[in-house]
N, C-alpha and C. Protein backbone atom coordinates (compact mmCIF):
# COMPACT_ATOMS: atom_id res chain seq x y z
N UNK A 1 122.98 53.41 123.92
CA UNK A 1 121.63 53.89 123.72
C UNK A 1 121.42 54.31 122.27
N UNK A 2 122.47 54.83 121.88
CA UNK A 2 122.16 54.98 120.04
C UNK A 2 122.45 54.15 119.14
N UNK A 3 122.87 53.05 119.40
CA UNK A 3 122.91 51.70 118.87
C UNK A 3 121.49 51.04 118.60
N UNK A 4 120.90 51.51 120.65
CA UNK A 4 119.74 50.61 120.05
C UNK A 4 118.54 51.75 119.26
N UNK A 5 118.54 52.83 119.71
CA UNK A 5 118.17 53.78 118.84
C UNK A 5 117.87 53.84 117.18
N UNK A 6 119.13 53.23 117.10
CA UNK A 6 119.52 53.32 115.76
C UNK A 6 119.27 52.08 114.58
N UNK A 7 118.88 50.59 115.71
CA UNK A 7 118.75 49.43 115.46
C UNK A 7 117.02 49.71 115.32
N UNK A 8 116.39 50.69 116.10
CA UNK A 8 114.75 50.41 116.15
C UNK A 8 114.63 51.48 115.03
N UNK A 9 115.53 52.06 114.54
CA UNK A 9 114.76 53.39 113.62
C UNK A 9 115.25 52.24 111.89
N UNK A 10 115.98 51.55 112.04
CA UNK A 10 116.52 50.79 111.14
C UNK A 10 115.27 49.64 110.72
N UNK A 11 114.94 48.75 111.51
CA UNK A 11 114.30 47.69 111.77
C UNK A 11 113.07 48.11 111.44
N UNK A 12 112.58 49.50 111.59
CA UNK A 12 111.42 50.25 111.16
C UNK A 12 110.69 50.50 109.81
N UNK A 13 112.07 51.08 109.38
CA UNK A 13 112.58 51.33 108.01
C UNK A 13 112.16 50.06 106.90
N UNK A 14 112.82 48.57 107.80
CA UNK A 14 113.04 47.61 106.66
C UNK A 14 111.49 47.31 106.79
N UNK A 15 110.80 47.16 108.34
CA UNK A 15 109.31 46.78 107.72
C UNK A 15 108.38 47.42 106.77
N UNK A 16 108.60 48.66 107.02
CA UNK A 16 107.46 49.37 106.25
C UNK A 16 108.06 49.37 104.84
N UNK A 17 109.63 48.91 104.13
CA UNK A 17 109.67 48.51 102.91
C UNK A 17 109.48 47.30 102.71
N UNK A 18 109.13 46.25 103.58
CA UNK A 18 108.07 45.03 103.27
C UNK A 18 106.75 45.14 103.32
N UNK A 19 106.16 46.25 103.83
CA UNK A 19 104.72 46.29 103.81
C UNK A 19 104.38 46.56 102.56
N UNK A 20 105.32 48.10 101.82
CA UNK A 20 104.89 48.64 100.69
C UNK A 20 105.14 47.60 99.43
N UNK A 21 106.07 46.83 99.48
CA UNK A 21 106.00 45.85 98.79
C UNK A 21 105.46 44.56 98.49
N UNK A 22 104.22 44.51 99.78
CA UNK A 22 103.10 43.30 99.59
C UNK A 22 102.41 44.28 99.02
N UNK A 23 101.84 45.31 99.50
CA UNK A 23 101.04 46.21 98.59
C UNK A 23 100.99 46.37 97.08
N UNK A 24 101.82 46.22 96.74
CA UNK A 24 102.10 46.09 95.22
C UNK A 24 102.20 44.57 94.43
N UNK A 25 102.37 43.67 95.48
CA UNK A 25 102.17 42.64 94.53
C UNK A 25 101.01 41.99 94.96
N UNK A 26 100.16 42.55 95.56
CA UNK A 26 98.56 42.01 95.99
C UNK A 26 97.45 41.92 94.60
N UNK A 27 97.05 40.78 94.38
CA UNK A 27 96.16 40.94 93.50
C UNK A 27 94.67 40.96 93.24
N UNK A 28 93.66 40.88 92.59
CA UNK A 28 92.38 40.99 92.84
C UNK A 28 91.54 41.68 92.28
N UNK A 29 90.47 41.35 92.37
CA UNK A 29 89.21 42.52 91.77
C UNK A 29 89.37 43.84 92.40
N UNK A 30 89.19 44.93 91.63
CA UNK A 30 88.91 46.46 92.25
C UNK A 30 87.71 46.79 90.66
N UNK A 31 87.16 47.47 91.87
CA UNK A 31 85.89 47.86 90.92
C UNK A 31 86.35 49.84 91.12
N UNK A 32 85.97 50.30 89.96
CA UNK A 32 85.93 51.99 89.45
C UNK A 32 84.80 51.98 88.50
N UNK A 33 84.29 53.26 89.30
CA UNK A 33 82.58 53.44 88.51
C UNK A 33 83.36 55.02 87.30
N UNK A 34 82.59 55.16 86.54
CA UNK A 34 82.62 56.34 85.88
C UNK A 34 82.05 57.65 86.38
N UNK A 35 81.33 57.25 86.90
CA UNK A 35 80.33 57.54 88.22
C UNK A 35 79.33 57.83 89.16
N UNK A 36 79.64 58.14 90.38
CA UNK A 36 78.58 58.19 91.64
C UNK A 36 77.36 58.37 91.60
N UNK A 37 77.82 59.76 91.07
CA UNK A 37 75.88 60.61 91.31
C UNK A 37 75.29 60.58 89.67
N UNK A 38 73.93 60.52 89.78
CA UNK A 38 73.21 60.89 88.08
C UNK A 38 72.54 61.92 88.97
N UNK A 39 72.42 63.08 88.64
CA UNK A 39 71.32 64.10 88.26
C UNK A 39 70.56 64.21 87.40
N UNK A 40 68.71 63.89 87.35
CA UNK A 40 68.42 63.63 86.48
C UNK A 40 67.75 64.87 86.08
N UNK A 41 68.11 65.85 86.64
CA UNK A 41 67.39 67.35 86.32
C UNK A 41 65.73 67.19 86.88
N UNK A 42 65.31 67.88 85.88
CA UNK A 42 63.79 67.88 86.04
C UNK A 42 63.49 67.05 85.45
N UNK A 43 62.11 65.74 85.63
CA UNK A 43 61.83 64.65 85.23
C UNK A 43 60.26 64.93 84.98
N UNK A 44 59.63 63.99 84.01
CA UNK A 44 58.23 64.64 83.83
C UNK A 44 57.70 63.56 84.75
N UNK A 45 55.95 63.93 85.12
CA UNK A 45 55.47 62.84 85.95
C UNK A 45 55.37 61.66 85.39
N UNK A 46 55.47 60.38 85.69
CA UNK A 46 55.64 59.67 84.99
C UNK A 46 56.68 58.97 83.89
N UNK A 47 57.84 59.92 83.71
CA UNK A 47 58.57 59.69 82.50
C UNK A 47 59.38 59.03 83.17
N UNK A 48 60.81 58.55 82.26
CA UNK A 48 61.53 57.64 82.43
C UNK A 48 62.50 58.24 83.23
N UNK A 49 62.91 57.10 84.18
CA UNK A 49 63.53 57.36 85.47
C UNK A 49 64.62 56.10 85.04
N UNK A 50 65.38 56.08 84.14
CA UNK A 50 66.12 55.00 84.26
C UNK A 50 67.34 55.54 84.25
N UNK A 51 68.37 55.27 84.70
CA UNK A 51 69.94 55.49 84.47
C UNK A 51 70.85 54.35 84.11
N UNK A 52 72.32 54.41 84.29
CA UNK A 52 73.10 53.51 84.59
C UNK A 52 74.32 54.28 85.18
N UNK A 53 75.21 53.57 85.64
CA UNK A 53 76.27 53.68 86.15
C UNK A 53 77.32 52.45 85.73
N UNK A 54 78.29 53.00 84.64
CA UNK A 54 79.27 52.08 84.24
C UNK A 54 80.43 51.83 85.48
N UNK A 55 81.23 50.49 85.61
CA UNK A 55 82.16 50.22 85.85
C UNK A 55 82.84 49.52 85.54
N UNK A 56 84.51 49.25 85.93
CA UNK A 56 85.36 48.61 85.12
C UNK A 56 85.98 47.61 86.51
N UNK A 57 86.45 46.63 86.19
CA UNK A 57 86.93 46.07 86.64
C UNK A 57 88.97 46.52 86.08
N UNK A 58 89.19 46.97 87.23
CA UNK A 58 90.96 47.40 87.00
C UNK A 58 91.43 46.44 87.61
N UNK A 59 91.15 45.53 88.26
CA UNK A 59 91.98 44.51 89.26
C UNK A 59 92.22 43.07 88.09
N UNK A 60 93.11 42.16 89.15
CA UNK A 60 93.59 41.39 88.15
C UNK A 60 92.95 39.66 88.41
N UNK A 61 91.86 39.87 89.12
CA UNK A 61 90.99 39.00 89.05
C UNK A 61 89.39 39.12 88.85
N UNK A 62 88.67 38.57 88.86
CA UNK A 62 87.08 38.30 88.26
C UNK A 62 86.52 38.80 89.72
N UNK A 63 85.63 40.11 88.89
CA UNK A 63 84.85 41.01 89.57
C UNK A 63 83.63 40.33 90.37
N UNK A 64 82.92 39.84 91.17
CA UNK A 64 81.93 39.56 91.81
C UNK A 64 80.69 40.89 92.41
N UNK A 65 79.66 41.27 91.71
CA UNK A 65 79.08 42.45 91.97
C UNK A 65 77.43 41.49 92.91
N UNK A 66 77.49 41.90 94.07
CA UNK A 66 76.74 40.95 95.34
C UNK A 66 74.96 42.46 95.01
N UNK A 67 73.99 41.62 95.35
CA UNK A 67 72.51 42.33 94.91
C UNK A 67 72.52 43.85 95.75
N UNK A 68 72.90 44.63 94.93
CA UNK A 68 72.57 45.99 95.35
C UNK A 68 71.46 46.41 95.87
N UNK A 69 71.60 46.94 97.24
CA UNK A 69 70.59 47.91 98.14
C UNK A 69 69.99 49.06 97.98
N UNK A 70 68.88 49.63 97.18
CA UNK A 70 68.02 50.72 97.66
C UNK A 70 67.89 51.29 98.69
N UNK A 71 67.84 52.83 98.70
CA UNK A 71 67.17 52.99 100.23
C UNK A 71 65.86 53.27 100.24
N UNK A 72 65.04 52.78 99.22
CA UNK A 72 63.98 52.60 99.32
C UNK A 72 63.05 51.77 98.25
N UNK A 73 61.77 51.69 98.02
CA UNK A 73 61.15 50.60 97.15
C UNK A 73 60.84 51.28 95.85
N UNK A 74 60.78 52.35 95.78
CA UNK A 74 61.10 53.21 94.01
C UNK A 74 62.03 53.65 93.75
N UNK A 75 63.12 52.88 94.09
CA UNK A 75 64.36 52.56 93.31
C UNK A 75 64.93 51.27 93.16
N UNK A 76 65.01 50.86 91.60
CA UNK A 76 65.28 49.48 91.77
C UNK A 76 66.59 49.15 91.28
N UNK A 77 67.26 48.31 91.73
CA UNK A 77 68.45 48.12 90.47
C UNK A 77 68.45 47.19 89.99
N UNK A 78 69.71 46.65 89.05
CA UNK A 78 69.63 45.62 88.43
C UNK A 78 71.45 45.55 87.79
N UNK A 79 71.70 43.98 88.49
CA UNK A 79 73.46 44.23 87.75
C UNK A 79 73.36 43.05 87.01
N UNK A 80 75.18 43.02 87.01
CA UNK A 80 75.34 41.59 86.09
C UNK A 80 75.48 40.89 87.38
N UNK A 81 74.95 39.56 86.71
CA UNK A 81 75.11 38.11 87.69
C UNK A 81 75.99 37.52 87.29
N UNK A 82 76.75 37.66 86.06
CA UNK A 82 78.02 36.98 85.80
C UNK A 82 79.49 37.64 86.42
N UNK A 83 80.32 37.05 86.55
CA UNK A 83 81.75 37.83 87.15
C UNK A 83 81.92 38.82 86.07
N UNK A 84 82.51 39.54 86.62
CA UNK A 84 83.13 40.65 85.70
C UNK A 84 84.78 40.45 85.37
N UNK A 85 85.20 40.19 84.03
CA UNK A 85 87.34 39.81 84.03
C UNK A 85 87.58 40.57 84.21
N UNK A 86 88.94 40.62 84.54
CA UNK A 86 89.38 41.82 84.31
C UNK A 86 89.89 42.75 83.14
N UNK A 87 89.81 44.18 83.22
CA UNK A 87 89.45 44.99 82.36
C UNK A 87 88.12 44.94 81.47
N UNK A 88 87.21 44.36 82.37
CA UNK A 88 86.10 45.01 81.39
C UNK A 88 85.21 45.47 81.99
N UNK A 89 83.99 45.69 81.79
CA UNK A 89 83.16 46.76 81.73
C UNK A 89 81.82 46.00 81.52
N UNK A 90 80.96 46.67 82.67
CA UNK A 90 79.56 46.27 82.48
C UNK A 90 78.74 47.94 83.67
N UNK A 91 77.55 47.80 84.46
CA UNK A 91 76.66 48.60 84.41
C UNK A 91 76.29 47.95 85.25
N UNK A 92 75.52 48.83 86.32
CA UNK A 92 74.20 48.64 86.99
C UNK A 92 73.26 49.83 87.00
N UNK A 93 71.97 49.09 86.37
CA UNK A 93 70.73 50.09 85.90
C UNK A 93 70.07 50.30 86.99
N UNK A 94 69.65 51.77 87.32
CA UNK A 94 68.65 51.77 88.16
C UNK A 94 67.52 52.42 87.65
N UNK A 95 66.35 52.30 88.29
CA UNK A 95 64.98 52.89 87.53
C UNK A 95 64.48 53.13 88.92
N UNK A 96 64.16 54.14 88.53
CA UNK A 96 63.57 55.48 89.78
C UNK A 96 62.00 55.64 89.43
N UNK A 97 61.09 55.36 90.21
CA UNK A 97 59.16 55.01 89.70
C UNK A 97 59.28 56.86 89.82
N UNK A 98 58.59 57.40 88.39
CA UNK A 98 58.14 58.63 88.66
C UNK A 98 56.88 58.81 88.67
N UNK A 99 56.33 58.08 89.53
CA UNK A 99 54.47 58.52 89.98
C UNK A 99 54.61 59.45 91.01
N UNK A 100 55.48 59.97 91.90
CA UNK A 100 55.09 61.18 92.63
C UNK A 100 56.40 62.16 92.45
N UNK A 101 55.23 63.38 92.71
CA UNK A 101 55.95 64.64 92.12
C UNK A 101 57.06 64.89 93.31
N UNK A 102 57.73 65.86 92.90
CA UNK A 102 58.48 66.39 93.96
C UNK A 102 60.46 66.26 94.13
N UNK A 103 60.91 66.24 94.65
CA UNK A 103 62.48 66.25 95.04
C UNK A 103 62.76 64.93 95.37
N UNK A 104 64.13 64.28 94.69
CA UNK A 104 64.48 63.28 95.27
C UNK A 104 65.56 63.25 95.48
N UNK A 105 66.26 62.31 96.87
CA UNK A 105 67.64 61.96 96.17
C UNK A 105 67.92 60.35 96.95
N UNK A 106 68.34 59.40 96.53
CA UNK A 106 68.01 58.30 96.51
C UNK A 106 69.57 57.79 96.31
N UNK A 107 69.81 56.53 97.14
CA UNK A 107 71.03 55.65 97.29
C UNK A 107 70.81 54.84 96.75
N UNK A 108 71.72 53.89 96.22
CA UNK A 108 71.97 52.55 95.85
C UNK A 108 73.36 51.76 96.51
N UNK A 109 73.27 51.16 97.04
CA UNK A 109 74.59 50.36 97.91
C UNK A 109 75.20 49.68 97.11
N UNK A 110 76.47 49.49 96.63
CA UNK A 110 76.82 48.40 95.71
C UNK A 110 77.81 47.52 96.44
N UNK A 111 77.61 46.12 96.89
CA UNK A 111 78.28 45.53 97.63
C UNK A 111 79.77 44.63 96.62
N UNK A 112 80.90 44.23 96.47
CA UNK A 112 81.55 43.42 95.56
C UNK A 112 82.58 42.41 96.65
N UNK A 113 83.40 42.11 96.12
CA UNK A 113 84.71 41.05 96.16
C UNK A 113 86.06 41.91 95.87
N UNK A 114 85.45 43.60 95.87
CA UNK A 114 87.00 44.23 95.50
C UNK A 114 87.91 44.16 96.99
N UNK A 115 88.97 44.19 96.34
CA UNK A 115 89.49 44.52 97.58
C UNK A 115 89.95 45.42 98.07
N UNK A 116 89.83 46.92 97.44
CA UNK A 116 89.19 48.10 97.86
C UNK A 116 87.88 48.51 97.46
N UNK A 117 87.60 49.43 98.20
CA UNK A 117 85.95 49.84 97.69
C UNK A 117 85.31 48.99 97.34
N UNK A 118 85.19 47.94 98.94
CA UNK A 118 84.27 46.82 98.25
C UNK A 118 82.77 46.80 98.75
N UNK A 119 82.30 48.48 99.04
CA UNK A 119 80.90 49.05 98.62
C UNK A 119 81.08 50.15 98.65
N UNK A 120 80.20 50.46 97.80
CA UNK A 120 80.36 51.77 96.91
C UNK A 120 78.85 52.26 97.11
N UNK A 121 78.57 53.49 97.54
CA UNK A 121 77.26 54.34 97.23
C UNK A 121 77.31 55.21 96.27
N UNK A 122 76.15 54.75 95.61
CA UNK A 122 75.24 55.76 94.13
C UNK A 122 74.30 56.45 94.59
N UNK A 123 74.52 57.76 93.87
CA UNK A 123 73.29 58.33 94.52
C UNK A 123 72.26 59.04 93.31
N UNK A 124 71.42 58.92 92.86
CA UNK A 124 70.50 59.28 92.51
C UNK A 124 69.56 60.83 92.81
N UNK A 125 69.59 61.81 91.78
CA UNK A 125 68.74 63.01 93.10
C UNK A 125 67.98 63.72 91.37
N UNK A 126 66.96 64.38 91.49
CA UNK A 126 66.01 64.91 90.78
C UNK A 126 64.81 65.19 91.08
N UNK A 127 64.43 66.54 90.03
CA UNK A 127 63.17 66.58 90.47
C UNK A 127 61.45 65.99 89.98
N UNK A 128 61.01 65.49 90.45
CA UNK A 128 59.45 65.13 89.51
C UNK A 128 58.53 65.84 89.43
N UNK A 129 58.08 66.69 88.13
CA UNK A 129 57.95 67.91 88.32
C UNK A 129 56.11 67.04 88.48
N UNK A 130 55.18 68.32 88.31
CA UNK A 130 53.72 68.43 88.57
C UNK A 130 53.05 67.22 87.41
N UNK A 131 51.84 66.55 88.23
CA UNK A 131 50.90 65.90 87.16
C UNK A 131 50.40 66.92 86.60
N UNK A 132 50.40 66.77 85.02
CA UNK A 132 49.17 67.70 84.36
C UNK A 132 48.05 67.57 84.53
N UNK A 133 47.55 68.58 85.12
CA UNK A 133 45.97 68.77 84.88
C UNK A 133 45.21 68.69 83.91
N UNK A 134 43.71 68.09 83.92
CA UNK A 134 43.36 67.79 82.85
C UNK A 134 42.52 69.71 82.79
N UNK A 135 42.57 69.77 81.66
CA UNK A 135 42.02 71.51 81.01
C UNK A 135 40.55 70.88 80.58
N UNK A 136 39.43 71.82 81.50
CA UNK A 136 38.04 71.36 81.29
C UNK A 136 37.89 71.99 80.00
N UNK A 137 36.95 71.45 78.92
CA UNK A 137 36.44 72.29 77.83
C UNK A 137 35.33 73.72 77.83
N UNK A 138 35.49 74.24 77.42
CA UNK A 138 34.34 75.48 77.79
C UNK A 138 33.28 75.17 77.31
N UNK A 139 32.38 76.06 77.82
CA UNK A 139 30.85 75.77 77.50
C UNK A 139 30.31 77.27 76.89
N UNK A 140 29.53 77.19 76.04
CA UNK A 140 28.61 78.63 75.39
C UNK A 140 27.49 78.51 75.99
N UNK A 141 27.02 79.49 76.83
CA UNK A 141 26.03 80.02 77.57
C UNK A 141 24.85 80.59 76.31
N UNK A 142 23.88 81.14 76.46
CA UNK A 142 22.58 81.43 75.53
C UNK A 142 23.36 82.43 75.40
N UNK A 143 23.88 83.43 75.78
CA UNK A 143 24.44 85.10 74.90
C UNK A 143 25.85 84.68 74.21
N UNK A 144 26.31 83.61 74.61
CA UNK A 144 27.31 83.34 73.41
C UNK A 144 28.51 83.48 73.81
N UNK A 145 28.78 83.52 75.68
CA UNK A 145 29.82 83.60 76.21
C UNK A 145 30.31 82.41 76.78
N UNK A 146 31.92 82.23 76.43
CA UNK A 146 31.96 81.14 76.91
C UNK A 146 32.77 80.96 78.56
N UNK A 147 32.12 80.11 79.34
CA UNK A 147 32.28 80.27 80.56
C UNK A 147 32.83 78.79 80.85
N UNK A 148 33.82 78.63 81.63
CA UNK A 148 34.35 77.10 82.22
C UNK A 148 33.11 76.16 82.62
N UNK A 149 33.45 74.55 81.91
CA UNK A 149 32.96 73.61 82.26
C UNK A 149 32.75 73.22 83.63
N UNK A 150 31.97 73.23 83.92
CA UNK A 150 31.68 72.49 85.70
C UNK A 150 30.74 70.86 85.30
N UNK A 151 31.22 70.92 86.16
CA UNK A 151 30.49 69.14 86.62
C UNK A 151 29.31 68.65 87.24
N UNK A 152 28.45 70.05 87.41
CA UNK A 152 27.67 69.94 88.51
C UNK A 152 26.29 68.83 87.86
């Protein structure tokens, strides 16, 4: 009984030092962002909502980056359509529409050919602060006081 004991704790042993050693000679694209989240703080209404998010290709074949997902339609992205080699470096831009005020926080899906992390979520979050009001001009009344513009 400790023979065979000893034959299954053995036999165990030698697979999982063949597993760890396909692991290491596996090759391929792996994508690493610089990273995840942009905080874009407070944003004015209207102002620029653009970011990026760098990544590198660390793997030892040509990066494939597949059309990234929004989770919604005022956020857009935009990558490379060419492969990425390895060790280098490119970006996907996103632009966030700041026509409405308020809190955001917003995904981007990044689908690839890595063969880890072969999608990755970005997340996007900020605030859009208030439209300015337009400031009516005053008006001088006959005694010479000046009292707010109305429309009437």
């Amino acid at each position: 009984m400790k023979k065979v004991v000893y034959l299954l704790g053995l036999m165990l042993l030698i697979a999982g030092a063949a597993k760890a050693q396909d692991a290491k000679t596996q090759s391929g694209p792996e994508i690493e962002f610089e990273k995840t989240v942009h905080d874009y703080g407070d944003v004015p209404y209207n102002g620029n909502g653009e970011c990026e998010f760098r990544f590198t290709n660390i793997g030892t074949e040509p990066l494939l980056v597949q059309k990234p997902k929004s989770s919604c339609g005022c956020t857009i992205p935009s990558w490379p359509q060419e492969p990425v080699l390895p060790g280098e470096s490119d970006v996907i831009k996103v632009t966030y529409k700041t026509n409405r005020a308020g809190n955001f926080n917003k995904t981007v899906t990044v689908t690839s050919n890595a063969l880890k992390n072969s999608t990755v979520v970005l997340r996007i979050k900020g605030r859009v602060l208030d439209q300015p009001t337009e400031v009516l001009p005053k008006k001088t009344n006959s005694f010479g006081n000046s009292t707010p513009a109305n429309n009437d």
